[in-house]
C-alpha atoms as a PDB file:
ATOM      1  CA  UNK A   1       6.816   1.894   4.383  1.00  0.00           C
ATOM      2  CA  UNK A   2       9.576   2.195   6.678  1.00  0.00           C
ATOM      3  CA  UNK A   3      10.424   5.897   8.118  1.00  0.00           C
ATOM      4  CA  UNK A   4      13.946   5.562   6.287  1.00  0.00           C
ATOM      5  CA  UNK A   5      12.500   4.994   2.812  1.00  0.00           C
ATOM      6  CA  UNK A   6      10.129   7.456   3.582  1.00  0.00           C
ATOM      7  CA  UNK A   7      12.224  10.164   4.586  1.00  0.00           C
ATOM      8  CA  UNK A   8      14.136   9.041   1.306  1.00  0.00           C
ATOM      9  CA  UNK A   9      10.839   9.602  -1.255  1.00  0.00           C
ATOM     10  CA  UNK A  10      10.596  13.103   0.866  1.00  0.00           C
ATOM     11  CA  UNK A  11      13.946  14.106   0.240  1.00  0.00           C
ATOM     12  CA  UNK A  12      14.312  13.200  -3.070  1.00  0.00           C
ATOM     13  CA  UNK A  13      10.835  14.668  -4.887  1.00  0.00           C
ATOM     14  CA  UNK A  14      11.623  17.923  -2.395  1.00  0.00           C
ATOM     15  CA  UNK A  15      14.486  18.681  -4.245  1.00  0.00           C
ATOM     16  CA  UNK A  16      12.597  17.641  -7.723  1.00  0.00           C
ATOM     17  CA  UNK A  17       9.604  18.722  -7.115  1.00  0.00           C
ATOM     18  CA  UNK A  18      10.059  21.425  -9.674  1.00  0.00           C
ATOM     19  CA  UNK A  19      12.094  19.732 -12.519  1.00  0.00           C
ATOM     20  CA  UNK A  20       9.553  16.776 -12.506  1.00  0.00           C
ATOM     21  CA  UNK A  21       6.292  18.900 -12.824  1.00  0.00           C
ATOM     22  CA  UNK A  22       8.045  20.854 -15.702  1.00  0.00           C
ATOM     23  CA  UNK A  23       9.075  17.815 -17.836  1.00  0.00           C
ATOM     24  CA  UNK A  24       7.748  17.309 -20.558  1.00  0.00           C
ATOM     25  CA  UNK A  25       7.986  13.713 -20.308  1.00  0.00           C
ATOM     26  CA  UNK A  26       5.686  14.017 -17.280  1.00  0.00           C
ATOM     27  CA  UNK A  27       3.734  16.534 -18.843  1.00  0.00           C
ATOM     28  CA  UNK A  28       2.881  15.195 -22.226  1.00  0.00           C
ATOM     29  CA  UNK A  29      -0.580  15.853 -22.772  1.00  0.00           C
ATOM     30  CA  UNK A  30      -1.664  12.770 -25.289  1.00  0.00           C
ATOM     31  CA  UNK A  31      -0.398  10.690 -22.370  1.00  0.00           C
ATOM     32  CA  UNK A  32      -2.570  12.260 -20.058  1.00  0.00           C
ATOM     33  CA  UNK A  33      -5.581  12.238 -22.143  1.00  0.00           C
ATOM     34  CA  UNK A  34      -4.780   8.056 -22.572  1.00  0.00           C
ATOM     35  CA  UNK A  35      -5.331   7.151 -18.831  1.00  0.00           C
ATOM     36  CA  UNK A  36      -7.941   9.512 -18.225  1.00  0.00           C
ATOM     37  CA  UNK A  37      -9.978   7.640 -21.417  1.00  0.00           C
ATOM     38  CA  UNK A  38      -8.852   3.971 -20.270  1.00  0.00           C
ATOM     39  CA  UNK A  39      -9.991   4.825 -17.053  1.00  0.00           C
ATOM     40  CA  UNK A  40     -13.510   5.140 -18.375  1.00  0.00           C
ATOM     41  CA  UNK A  41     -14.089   7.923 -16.106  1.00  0.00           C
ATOM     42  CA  UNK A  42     -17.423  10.523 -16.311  1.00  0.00           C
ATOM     43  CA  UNK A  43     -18.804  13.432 -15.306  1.00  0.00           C
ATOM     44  CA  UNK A  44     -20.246  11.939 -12.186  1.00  0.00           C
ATOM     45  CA  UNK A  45     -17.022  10.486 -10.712  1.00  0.00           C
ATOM     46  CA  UNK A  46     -14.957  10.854  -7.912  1.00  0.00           C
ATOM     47  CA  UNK A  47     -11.130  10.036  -8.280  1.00  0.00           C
ATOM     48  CA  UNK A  48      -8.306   9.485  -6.127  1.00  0.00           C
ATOM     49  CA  UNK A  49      -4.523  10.031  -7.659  1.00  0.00           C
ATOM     50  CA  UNK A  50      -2.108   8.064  -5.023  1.00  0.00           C
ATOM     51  CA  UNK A  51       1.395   9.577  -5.191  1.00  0.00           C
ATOM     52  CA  UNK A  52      -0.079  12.396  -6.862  1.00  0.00           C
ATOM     53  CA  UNK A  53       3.225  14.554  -7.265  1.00  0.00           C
ATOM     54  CA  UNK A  54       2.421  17.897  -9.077  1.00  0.00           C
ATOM     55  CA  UNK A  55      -0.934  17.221  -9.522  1.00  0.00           C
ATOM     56  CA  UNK A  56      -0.962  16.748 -13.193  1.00  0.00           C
ATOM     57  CA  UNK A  57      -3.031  13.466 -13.929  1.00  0.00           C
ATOM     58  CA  UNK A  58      -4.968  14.892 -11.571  1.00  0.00           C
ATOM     59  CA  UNK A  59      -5.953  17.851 -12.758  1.00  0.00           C
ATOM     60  CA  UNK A  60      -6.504  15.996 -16.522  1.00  0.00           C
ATOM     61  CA  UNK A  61      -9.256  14.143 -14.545  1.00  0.00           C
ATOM     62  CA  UNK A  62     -10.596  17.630 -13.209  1.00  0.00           C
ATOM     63  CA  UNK A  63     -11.526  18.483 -16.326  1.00  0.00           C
ATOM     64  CA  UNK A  64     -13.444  15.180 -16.867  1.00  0.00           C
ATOM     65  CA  UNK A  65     -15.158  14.223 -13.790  1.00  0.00           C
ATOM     66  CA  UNK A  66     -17.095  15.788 -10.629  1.00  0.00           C
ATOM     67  CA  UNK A  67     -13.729  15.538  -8.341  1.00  0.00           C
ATOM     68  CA  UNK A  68     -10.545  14.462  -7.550  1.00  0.00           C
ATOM     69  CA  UNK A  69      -8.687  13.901  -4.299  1.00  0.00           C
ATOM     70  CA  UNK A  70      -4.628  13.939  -4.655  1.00  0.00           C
ATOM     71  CA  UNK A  71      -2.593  12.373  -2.240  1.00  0.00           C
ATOM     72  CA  UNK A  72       1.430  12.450  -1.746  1.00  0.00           C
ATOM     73  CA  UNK A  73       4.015  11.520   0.687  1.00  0.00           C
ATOM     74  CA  UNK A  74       5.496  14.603  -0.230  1.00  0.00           C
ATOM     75  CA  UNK A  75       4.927  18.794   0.601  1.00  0.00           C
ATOM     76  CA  UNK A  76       6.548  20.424  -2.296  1.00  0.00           C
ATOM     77  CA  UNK A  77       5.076  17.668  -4.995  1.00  0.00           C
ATOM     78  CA  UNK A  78       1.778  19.165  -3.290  1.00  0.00           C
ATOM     79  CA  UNK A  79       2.743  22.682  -3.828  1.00  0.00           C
ATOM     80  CA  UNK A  80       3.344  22.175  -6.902  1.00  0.00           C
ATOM     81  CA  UNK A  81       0.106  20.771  -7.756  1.00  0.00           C
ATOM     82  CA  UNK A  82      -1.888  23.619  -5.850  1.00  0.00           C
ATOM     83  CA  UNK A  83      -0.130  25.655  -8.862  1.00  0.00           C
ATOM     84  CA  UNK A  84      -0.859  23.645 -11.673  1.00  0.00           C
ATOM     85  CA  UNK A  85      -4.294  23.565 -10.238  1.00  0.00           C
ATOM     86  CA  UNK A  86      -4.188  27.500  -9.923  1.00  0.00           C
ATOM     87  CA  UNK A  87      -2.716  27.914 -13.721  1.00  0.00           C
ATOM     88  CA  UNK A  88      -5.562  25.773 -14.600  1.00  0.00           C
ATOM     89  CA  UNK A  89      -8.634  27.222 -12.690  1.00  0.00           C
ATOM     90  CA  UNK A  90      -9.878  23.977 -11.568  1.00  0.00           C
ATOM     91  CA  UNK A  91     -11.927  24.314  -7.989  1.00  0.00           C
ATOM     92  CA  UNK A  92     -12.944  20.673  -7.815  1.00  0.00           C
ATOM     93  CA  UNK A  93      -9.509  19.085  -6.685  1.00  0.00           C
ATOM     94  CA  UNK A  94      -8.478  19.188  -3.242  1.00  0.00           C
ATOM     95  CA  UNK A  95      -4.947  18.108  -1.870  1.00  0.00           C
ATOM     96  CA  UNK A  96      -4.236  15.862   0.821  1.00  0.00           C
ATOM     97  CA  UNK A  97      -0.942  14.858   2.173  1.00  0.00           C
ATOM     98  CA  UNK A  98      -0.549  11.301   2.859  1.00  0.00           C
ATOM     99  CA  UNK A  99       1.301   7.789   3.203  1.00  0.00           C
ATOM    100  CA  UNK A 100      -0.188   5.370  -0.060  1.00  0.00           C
ATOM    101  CA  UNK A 101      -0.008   2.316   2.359  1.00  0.00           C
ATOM    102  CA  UNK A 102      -2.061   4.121   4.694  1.00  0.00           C
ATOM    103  CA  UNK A 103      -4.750   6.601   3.135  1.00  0.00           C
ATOM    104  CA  UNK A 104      -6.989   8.401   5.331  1.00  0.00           C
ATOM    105  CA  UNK A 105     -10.371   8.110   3.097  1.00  0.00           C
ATOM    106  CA  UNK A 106     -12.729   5.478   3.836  1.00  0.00           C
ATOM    107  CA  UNK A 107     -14.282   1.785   2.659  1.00  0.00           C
ATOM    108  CA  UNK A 108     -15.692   2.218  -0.863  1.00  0.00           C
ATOM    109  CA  UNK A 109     -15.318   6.082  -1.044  1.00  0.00           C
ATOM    110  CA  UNK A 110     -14.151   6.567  -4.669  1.00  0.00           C
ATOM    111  CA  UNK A 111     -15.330   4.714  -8.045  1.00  0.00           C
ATOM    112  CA  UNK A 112     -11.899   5.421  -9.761  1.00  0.00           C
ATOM    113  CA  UNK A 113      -8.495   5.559  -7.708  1.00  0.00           C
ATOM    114  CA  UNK A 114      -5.614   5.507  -9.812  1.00  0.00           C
ATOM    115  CA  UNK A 115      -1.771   5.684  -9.010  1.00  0.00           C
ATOM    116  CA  UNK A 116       1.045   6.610 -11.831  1.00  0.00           C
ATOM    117  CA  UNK A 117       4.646   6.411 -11.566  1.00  0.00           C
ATOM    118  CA  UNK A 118       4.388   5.194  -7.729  1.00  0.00           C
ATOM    119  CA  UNK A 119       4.797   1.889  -8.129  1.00  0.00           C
ATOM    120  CA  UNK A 120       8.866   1.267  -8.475  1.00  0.00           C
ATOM    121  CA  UNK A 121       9.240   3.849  -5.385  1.00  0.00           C
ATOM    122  CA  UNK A 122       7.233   1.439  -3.064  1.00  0.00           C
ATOM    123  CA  UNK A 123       8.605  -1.378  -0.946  1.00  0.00           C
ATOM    124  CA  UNK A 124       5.226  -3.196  -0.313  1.00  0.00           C
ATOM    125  CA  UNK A 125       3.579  -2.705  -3.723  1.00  0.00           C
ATOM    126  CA  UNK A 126       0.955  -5.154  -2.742  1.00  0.00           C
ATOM    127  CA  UNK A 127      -0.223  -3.429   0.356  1.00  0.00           C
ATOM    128  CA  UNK A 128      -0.825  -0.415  -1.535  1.00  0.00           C
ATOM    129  CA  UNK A 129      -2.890  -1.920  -3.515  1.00  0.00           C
ATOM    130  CA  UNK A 130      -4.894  -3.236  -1.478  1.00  0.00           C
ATOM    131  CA  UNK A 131      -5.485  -0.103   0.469  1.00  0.00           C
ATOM    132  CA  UNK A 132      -6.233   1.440  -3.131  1.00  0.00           C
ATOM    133  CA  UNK A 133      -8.768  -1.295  -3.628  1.00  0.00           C
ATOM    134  CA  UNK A 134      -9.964  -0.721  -0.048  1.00  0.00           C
ATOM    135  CA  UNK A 135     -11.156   2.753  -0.961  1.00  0.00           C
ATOM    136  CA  UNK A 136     -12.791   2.018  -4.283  1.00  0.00           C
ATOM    137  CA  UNK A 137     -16.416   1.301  -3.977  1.00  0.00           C
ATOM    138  CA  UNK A 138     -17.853  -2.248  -5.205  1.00  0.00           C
ATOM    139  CA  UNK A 139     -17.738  -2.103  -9.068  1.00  0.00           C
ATOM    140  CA  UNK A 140     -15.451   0.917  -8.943  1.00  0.00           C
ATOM    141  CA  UNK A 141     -11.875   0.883 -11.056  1.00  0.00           C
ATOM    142  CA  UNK A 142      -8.724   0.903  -9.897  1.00  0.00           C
ATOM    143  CA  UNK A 143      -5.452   1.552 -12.288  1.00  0.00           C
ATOM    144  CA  UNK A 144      -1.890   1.675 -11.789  1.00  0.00           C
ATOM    145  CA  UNK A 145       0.614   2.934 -14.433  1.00  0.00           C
ATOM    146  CA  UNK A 146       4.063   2.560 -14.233  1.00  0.00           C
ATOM    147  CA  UNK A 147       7.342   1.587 -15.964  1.00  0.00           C
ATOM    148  CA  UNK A 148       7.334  -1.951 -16.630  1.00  0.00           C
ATOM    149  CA  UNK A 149      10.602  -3.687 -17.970  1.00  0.00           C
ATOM    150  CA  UNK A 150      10.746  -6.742 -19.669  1.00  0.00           C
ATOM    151  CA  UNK A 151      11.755  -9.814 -17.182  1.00  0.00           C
ATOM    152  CA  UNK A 152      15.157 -10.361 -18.653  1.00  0.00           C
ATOM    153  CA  UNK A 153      16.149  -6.495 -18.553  1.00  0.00           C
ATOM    154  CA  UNK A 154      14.390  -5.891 -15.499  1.00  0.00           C
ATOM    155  CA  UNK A 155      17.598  -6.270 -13.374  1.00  0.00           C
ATOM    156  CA  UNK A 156      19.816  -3.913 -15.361  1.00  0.00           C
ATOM    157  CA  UNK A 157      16.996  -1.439 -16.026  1.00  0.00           C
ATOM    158  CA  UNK A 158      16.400  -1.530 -11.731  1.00  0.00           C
ATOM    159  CA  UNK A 159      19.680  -1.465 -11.311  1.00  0.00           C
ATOM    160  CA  UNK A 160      20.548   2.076 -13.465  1.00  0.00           C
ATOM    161  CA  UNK A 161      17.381   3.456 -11.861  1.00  0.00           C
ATOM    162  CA  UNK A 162      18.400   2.905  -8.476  1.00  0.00           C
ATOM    163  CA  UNK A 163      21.580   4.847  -9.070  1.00  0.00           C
ATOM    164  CA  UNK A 164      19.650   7.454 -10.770  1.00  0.00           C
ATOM    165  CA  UNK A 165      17.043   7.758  -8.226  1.00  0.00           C
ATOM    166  CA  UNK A 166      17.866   6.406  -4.582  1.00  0.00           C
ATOM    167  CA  UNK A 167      13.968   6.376  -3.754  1.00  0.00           C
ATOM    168  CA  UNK A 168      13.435   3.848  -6.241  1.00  0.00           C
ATOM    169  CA  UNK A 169      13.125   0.194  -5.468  1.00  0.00           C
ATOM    170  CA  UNK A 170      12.054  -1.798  -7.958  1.00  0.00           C
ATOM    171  CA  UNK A 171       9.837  -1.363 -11.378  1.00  0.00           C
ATOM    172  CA  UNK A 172       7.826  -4.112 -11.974  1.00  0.00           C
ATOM    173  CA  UNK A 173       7.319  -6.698 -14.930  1.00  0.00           C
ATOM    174  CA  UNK A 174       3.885  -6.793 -16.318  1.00  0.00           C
ATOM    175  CA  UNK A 175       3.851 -10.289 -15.471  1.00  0.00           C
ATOM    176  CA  UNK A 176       4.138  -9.125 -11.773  1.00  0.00           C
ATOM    177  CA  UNK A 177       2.005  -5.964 -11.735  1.00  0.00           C
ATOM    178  CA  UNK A 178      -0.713  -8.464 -12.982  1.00  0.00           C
ATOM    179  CA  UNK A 179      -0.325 -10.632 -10.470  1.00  0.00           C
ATOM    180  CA  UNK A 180       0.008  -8.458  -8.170  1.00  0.00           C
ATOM    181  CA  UNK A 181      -3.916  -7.284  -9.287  1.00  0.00           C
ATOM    182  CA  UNK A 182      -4.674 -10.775  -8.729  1.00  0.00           C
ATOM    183  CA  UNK A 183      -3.737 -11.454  -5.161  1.00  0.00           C
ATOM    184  CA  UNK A 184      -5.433  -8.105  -4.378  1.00  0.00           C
ATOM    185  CA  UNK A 185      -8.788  -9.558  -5.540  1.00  0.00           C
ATOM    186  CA  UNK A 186      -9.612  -7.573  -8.479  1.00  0.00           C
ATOM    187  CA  UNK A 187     -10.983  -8.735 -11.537  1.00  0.00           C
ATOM    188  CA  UNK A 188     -11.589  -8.147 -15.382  1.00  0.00           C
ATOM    189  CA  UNK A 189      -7.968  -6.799 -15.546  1.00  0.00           C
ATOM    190  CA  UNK A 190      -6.642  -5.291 -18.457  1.00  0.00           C
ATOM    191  CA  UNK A 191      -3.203  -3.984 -19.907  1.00  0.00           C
ATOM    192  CA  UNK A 192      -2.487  -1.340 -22.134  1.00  0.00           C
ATOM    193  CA  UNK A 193       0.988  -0.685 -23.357  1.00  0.00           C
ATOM    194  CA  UNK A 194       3.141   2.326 -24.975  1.00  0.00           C
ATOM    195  CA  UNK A 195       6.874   3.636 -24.622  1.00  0.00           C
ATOM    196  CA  UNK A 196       7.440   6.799 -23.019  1.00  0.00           C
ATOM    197  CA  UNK A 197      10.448   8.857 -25.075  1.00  0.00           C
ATOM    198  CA  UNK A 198      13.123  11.182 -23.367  1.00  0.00           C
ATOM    199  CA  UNK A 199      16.813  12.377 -23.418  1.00  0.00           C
ATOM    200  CA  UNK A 200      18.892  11.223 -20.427  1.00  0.00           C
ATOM    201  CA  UNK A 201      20.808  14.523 -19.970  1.00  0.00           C
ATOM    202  CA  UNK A 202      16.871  16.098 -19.099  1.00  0.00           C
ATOM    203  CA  UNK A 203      16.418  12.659 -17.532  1.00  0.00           C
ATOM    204  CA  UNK A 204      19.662  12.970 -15.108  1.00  0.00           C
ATOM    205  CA  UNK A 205      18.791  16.844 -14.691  1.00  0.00           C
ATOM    206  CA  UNK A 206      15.659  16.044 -12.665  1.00  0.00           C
ATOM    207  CA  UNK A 207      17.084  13.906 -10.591  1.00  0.00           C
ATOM    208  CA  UNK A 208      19.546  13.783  -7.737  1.00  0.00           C
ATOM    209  CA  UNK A 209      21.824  10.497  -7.560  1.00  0.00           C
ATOM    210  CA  UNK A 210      24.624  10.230  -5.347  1.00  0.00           C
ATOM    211  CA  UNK A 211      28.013  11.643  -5.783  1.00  0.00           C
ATOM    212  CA  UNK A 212      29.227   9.686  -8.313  1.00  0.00           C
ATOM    213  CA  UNK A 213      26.470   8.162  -9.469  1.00  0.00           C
ATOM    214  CA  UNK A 214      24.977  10.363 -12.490  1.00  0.00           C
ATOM    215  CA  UNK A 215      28.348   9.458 -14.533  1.00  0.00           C
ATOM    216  CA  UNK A 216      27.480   5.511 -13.682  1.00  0.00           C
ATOM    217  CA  UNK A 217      24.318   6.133 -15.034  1.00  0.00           C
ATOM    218  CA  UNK A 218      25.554   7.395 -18.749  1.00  0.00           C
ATOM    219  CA  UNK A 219      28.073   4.812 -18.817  1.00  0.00           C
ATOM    220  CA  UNK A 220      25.162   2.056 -18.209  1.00  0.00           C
ATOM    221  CA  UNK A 221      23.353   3.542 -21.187  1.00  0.00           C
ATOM    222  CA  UNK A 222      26.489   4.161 -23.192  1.00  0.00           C
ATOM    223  CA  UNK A 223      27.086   0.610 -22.688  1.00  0.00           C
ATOM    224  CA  UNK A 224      23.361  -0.438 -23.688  1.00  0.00           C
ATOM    225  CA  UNK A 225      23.729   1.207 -26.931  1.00  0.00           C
ATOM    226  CA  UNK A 226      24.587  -1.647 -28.594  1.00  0.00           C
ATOM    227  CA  UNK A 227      22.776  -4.790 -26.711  1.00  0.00           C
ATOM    228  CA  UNK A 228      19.781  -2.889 -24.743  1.00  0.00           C
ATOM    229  CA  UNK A 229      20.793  -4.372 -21.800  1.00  0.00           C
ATOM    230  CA  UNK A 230      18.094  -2.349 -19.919  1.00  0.00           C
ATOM    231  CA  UNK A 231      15.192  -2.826 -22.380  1.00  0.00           C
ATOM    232  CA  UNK A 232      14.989   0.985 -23.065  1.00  0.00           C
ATOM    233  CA  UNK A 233      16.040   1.102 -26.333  1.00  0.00           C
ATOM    234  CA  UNK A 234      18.437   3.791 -26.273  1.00  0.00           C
ATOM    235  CA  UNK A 235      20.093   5.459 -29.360  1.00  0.00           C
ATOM    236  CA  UNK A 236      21.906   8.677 -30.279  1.00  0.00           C
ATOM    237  CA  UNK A 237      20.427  11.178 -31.854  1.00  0.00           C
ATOM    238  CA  UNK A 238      21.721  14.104 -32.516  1.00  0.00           C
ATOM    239  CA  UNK A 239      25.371  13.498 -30.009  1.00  0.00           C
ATOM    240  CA  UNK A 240      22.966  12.779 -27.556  1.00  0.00           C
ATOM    241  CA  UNK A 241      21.350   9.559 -26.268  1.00  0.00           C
ATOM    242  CA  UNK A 242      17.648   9.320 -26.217  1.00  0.00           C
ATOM    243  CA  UNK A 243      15.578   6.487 -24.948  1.00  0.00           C
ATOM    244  CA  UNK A 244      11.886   4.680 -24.684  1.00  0.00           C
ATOM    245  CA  UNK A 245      10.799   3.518 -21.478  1.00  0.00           C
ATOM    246  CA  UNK A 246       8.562   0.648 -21.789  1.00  0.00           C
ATOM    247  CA  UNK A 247       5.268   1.751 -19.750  1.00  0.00           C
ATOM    248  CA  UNK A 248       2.114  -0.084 -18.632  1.00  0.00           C
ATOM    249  CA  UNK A 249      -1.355   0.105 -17.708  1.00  0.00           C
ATOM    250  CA  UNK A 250      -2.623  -2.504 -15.475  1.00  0.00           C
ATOM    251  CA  UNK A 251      -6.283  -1.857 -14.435  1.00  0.00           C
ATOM    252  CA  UNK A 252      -8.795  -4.187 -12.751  1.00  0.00           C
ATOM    253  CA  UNK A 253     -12.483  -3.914 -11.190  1.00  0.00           C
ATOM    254  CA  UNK A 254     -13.132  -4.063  -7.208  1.00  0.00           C
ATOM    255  CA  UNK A 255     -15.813  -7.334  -7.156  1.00  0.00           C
ATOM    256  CA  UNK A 256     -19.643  -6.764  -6.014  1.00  0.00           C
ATOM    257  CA  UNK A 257     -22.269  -4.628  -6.877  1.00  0.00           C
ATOM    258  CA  UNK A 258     -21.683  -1.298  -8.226  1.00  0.00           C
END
């Protein structure tokens, strides 16, 4: 990751650090509960959350498992999660500030390291991965969830988000994020799909887009309302428009002997 994307991530989840760890997008409990069961995770594991943020997933696997490491780019995501973790009275998480393309754990150190909503932030998605499988012991899992467009909308829906968000690069296809599994040498991979529901005014409220930029972002999804050019499926309801953000699960298993 180069120092000016990086300083871009920082400056961007500083400033919505707070507003992200209260959505209740990001907060939504039944989706929480979903990746911590998919993960197959017990009482006995160790996990690692890459691009932790607040510390939420996190601290749903703190309740399941022996531990959980959380690492961000980003100070104040951290902060944040040091309070959820308070709120919650967890003692096995710790907190470690760090860069996902280069995380300071070693070879085979955790049987489940997971990464959600990092994905369409990162410039070298692949490299990531592979330093996510380089930390997962033989036999361990290792699980990415993110927004995943469809491959026509893709475009459009990257091209609304980067107005939205200026950290954001690119969100990935499925067909991509699988392959992507592939050419990091993982195997047995498997998919699970849902669509995660918000309003855009809370949407655009957490965020920080250039001058200029937040009003180009309602007209894109004024202008979807009647083709879906972004694949979000975006209606009114109620004056206001709401939308469904196609979302995937891509997990895979690191090859040898657990």
């Amino acid at each position: 990751m180069s120092d000016t994307h990086r300083s871009r991530i920082r400056d961007q989840f500083t400033r919505q650090a707070v507003p992200f760890a209260n959505s209740p997008m990001i907060r939504n409990a039944e989706t929480l509960e979903r990746i911590v069961a998919a993960s197959g995770a017990s009482s006995s594991d160790e996990v690692l959350d890459v691009g932790c943020g607040p510390g939420l997933l996190a601290c749903a696997f703190a309740r399941r498992v022996r531990h959980v490491t959380g690492a961000d780019v980003t100070s104040a995501m951290l902060q944040q999660a040091r309070t959820e973790q308070r709120r919650l009275g967890l003692t096995n998480v710790r907190w470690v500030q760090a860069d996902a393309a280069c995380l300071p754990h070693r070879d085979g150190q955790f049987p489940i390291v997971i990464s959600r909503l990092t994905f369409h932030h990162l410039v070298e998605p692949l490299a990531v991965l592979r330093d996510m499988v380089r930390v997962c012991r033989p036999g361990g899992r290792v699980v990415v969830v993110d927004v995943s467009p469809a491959p026509d909308k893709a475009a459009a829906f990257n091209r609304m988000e980067t107005l939205r968000d200026p950290s954001h690069v690119r969100a990935l296809p499925l067909d991509e994020m699988t392959g992507l599994f592939a050419a990091a040498g993982l195997v047995e991979v498997a998919v699970d799909r849902w669509l995660m529901e918000g309003h855009l005014e809370s949407f655009l409220a957490r965020s920080f887009p250039l001058p200029g930029d937040e009003e180009r972002v309602r007209r894109l999804f004024r202008e979807s309302l009647d083709d879906d050019a972004m694949g979000v499926s975006p209606r009114l309801q109620d004056g206001s428009i709401v939308y469904a953000f196609p979302m995937a699960l891509v997990q895979g298993r690191v090859g040898g002997v657990e």
